[in-house]
PDB file of N, CA and C in Angstrom:
ATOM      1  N   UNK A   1       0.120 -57.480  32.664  1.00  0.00           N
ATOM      2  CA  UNK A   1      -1.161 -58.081  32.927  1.00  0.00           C
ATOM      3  C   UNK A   1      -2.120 -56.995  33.394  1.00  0.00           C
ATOM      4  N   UNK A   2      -3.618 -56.990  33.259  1.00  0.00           N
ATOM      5  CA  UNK A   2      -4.189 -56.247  33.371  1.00  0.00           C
ATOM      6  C   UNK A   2      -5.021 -56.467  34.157  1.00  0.00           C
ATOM      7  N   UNK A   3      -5.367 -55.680  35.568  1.00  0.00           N
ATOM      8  CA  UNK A   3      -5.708 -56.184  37.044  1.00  0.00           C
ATOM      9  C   UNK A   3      -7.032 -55.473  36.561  1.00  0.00           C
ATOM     10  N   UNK A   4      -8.239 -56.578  37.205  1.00  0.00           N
ATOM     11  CA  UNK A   4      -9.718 -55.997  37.198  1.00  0.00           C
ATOM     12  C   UNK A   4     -10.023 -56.375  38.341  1.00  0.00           C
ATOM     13  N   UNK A   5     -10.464 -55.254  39.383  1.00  0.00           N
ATOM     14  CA  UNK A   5     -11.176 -55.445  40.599  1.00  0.00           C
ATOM     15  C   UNK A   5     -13.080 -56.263  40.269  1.00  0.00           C
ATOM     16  N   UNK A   6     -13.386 -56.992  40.732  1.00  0.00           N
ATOM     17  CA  UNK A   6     -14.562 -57.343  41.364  1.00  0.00           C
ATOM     18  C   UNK A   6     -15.563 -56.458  41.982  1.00  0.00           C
ATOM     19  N   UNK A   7     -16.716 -55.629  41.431  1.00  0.00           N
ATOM     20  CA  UNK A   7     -17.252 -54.480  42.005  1.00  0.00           C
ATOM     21  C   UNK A   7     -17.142 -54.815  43.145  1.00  0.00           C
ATOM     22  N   UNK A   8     -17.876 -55.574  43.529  1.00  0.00           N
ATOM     23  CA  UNK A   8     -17.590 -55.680  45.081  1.00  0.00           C
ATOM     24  C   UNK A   8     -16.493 -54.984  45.653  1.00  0.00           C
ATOM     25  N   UNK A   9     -15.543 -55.532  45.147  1.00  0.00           N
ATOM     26  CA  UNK A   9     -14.037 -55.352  46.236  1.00  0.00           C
ATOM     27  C   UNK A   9     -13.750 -53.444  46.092  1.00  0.00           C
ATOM     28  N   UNK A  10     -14.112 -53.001  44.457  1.00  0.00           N
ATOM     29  CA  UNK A  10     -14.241 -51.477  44.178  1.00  0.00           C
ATOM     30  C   UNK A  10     -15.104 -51.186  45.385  1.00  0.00           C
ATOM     31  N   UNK A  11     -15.941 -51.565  45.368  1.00  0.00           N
ATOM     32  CA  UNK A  11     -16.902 -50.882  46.515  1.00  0.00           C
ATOM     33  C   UNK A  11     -16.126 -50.932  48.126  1.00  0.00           C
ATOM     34  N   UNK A  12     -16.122 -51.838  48.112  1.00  0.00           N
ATOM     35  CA  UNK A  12     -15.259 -51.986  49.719  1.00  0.00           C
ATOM     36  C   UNK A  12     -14.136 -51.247  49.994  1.00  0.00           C
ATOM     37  N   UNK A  13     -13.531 -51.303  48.905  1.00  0.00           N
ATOM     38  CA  UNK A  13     -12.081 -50.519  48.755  1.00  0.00           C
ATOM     39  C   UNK A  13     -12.169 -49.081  49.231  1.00  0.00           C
ATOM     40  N   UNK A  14     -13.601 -48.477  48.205  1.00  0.00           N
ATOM     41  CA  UNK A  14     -13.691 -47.654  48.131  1.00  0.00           C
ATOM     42  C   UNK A  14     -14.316 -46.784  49.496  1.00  0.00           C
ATOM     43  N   UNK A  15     -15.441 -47.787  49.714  1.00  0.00           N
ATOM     44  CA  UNK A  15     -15.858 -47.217  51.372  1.00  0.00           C
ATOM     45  C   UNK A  15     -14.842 -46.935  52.519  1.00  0.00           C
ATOM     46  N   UNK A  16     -13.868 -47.786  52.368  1.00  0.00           N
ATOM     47  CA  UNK A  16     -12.854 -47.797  53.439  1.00  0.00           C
ATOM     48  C   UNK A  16     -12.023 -47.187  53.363  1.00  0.00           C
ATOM     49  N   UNK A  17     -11.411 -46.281  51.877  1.00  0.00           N
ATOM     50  CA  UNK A  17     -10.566 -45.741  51.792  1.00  0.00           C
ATOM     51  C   UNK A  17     -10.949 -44.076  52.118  1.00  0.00           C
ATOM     52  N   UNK A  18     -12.709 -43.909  51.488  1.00  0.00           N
ATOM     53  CA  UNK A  18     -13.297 -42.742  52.458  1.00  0.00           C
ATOM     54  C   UNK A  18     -13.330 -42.600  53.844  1.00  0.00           C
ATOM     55  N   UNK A  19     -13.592 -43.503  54.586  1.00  0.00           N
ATOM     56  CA  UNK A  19     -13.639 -43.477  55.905  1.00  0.00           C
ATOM     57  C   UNK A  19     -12.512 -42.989  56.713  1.00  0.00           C
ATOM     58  N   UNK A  20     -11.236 -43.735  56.242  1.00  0.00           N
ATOM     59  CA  UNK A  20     -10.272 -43.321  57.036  1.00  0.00           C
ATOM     60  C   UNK A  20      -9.106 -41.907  56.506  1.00  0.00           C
ATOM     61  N   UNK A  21     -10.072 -41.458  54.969  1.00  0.00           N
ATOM     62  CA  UNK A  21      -9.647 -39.836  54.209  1.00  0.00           C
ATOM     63  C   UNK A  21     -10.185 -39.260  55.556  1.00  0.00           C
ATOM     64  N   UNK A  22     -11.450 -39.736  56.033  1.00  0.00           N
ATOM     65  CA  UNK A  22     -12.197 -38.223  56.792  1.00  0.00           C
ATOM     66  C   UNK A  22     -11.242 -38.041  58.147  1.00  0.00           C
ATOM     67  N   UNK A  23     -10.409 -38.810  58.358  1.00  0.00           N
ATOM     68  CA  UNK A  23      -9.662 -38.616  59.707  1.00  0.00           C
ATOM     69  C   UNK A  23      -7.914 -38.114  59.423  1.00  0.00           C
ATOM     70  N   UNK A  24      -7.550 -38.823  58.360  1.00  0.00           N
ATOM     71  CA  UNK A  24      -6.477 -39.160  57.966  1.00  0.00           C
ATOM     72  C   UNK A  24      -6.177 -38.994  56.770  1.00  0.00           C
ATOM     73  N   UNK A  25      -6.356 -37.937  55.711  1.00  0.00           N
ATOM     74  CA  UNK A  25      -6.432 -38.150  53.892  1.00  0.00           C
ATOM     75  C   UNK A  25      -4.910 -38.747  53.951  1.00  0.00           C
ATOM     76  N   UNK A  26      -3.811 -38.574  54.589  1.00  0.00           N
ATOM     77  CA  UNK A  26      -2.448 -39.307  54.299  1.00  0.00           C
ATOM     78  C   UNK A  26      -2.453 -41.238  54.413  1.00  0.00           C
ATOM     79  N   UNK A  27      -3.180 -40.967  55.474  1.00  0.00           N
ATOM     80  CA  UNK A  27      -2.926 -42.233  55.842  1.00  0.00           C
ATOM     81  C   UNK A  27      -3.918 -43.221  54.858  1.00  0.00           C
ATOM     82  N   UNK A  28      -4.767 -42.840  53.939  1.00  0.00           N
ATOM     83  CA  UNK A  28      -5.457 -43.069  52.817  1.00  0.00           C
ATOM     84  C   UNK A  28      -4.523 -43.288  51.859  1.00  0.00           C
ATOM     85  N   UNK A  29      -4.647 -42.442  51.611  1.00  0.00           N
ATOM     86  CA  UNK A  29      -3.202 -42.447  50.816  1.00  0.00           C
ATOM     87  C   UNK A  29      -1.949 -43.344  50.313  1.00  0.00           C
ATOM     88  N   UNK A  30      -1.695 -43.892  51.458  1.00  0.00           N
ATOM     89  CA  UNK A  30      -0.648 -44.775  51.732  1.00  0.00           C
ATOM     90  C   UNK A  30      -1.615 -46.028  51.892  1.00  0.00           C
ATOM     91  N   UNK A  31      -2.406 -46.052  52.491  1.00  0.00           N
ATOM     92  CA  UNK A  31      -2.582 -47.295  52.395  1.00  0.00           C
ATOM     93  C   UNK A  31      -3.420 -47.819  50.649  1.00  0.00           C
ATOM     94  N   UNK A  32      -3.921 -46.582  50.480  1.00  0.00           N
ATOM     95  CA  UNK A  32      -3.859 -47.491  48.924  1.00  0.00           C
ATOM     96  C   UNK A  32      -3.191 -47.555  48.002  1.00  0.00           C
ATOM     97  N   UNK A  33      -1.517 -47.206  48.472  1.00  0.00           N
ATOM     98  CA  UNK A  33      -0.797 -47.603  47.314  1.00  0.00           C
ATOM     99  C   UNK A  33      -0.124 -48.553  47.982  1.00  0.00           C
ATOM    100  N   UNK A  34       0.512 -48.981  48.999  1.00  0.00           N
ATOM    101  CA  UNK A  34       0.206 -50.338  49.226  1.00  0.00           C
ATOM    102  C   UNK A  34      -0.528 -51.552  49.092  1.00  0.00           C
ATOM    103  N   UNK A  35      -1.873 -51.075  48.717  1.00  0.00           N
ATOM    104  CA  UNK A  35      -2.844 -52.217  47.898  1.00  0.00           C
ATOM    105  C   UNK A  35      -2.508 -51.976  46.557  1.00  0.00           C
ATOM    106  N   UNK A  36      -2.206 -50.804  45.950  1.00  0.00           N
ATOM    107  CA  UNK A  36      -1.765 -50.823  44.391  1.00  0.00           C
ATOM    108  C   UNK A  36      -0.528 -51.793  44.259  1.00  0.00           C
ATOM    109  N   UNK A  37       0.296 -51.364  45.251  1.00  0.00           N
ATOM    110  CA  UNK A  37       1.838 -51.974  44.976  1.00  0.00           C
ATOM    111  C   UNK A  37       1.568 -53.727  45.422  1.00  0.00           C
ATOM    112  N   UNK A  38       0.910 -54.000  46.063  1.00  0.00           N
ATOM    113  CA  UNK A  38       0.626 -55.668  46.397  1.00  0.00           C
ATOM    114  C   UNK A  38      -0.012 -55.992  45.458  1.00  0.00           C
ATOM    115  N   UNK A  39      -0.774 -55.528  44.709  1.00  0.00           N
ATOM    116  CA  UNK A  39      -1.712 -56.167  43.564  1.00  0.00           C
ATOM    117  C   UNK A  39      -0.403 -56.436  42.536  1.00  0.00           C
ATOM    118  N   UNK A  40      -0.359 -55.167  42.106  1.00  0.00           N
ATOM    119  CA  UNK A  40       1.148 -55.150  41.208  1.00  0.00           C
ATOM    120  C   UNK A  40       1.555 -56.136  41.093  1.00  0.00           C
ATOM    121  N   UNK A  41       2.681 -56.150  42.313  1.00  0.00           N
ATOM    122  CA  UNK A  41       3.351 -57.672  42.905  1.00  0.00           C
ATOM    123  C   UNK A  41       2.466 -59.129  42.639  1.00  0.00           C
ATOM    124  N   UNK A  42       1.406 -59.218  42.758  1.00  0.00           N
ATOM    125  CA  UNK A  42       0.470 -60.427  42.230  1.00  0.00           C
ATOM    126  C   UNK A  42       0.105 -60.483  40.681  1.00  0.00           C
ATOM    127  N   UNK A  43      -0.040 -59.215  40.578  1.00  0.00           N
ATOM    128  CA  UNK A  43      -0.246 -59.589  39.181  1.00  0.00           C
ATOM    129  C   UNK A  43       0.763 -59.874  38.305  1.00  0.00           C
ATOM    130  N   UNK A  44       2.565 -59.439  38.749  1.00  0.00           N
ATOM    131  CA  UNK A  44       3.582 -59.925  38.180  1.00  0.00           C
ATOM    132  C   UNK A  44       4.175 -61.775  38.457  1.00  0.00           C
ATOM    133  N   UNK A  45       3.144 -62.302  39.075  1.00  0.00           N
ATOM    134  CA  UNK A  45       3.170 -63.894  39.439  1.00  0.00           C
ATOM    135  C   UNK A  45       3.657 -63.756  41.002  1.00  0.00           C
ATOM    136  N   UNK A  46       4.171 -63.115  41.584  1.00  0.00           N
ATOM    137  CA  UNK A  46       4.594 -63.457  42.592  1.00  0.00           C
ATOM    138  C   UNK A  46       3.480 -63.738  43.827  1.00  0.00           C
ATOM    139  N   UNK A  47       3.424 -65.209  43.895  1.00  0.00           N
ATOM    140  CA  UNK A  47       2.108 -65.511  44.534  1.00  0.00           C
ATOM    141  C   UNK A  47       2.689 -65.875  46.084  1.00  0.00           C
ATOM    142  N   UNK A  48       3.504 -65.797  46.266  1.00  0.00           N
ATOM    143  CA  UNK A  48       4.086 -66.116  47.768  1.00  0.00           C
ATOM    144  C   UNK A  48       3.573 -65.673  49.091  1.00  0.00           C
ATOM    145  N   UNK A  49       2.595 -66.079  49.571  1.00  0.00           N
ATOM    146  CA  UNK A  49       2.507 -65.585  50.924  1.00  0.00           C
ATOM    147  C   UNK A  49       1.561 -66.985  51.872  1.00  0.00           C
ATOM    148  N   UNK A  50       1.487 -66.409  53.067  1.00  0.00           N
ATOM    149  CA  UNK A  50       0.887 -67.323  53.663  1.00  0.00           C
ATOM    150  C   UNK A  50      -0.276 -68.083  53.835  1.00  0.00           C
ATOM    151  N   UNK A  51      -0.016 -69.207  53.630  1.00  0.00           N
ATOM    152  CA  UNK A  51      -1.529 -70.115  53.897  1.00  0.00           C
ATOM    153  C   UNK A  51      -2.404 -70.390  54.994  1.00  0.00           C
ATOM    154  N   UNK A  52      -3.503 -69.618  54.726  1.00  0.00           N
ATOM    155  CA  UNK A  52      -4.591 -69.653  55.765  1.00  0.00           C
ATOM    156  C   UNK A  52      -5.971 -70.931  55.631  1.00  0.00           C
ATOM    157  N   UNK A  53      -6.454 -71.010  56.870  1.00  0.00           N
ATOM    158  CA  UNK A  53      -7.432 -71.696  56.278  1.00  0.00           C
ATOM    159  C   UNK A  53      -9.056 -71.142  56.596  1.00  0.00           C
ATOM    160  N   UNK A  54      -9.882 -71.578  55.942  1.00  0.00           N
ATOM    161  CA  UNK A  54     -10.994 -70.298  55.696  1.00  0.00           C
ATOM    162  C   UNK A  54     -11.935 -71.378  56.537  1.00  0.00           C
ATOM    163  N   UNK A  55     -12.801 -70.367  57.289  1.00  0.00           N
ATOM    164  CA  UNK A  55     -13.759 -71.681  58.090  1.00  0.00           C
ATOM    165  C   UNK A  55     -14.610 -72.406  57.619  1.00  0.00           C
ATOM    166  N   UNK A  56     -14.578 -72.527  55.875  1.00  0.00           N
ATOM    167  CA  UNK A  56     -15.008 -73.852  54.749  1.00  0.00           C
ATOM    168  C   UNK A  56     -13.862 -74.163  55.029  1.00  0.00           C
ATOM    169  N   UNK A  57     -13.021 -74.471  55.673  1.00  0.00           N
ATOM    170  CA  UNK A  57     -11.864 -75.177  55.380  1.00  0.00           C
ATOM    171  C   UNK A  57     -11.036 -75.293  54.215  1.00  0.00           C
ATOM    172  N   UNK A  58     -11.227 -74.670  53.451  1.00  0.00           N
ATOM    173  CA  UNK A  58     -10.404 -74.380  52.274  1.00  0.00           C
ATOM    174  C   UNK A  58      -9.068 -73.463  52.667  1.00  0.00           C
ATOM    175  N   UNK A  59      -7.761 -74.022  51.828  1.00  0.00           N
ATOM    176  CA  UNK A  59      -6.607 -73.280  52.365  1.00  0.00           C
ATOM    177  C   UNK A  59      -6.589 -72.503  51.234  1.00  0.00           C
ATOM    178  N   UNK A  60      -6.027 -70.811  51.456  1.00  0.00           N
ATOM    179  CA  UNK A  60      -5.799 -69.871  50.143  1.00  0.00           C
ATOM    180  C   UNK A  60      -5.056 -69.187  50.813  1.00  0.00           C
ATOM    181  N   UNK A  61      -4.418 -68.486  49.897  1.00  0.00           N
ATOM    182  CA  UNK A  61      -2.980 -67.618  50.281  1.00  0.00           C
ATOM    183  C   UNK A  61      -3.558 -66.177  50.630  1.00  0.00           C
ATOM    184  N   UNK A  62      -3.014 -65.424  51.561  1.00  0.00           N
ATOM    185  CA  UNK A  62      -3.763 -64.183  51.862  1.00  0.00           C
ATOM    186  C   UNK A  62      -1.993 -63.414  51.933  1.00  0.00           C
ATOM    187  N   UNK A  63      -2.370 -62.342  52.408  1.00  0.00           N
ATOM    188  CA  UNK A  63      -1.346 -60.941  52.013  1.00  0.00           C
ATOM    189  C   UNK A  63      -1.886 -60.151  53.262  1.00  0.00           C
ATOM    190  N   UNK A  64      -0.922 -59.418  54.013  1.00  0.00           N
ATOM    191  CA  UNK A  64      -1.247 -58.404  54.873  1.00  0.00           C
ATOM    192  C   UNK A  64      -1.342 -57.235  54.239  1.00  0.00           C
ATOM    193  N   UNK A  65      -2.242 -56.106  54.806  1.00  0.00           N
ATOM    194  CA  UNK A  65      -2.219 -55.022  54.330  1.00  0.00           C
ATOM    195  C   UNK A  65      -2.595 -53.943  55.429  1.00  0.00           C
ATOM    196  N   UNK A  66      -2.599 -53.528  56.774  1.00  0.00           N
ATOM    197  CA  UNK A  66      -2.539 -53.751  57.383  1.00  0.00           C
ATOM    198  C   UNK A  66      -3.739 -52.099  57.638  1.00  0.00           C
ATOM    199  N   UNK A  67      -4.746 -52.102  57.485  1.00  0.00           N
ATOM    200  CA  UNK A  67      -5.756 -53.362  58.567  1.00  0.00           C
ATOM    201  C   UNK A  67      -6.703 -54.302  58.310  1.00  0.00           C
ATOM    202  N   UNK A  68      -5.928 -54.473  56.615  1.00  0.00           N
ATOM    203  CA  UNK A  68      -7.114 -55.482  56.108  1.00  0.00           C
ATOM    204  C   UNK A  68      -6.224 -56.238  56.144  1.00  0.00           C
ATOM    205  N   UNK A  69      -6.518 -57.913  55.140  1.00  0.00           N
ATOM    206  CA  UNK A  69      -5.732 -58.894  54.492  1.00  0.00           C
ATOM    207  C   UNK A  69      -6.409 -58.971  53.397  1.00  0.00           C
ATOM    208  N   UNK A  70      -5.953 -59.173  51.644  1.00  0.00           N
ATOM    209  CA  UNK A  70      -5.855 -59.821  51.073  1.00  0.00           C
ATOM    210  C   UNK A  70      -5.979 -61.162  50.871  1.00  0.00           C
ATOM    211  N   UNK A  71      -7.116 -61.331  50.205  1.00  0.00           N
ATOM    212  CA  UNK A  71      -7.304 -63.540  49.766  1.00  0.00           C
ATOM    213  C   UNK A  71      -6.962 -63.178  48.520  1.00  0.00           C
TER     214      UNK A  71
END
């Protein structure tokens, strides 16, 4: 399957993954292949994780990533 980010989320991704290069280029690093490897994992169906509820009250499954989360 073929994963397409949402500019948006490119953009966010991308700001945040500069921010914490300028302190840390490892810890960059790692944390975006942990978002590579969780997408992965979603995009192979495995939709399993926990149900949150959003303050529309709508419930959707989110993913840790740690120091973000995933919807």
């Amino acid at each position: 399957m073929k994963v397409e980010y949402a500019p948006e989320a490119e953009d966010d991704l991308a700001e945040a993954l500069e921010l914490i290069a300028k302190h840390n280029p490892l810890a960059a690093a790692n944390l975006a292949d942990r978002i590579t490897q969780l997408v992965d994992r979603l995009a192979a169906g495995d939709f399993d994780g926990p149900e949150v509820e959003l303050t529309s009250r709508e419930r959707v499954r989110s993913w840790p990533v740690s120091p973000f989360r995933i919807y």
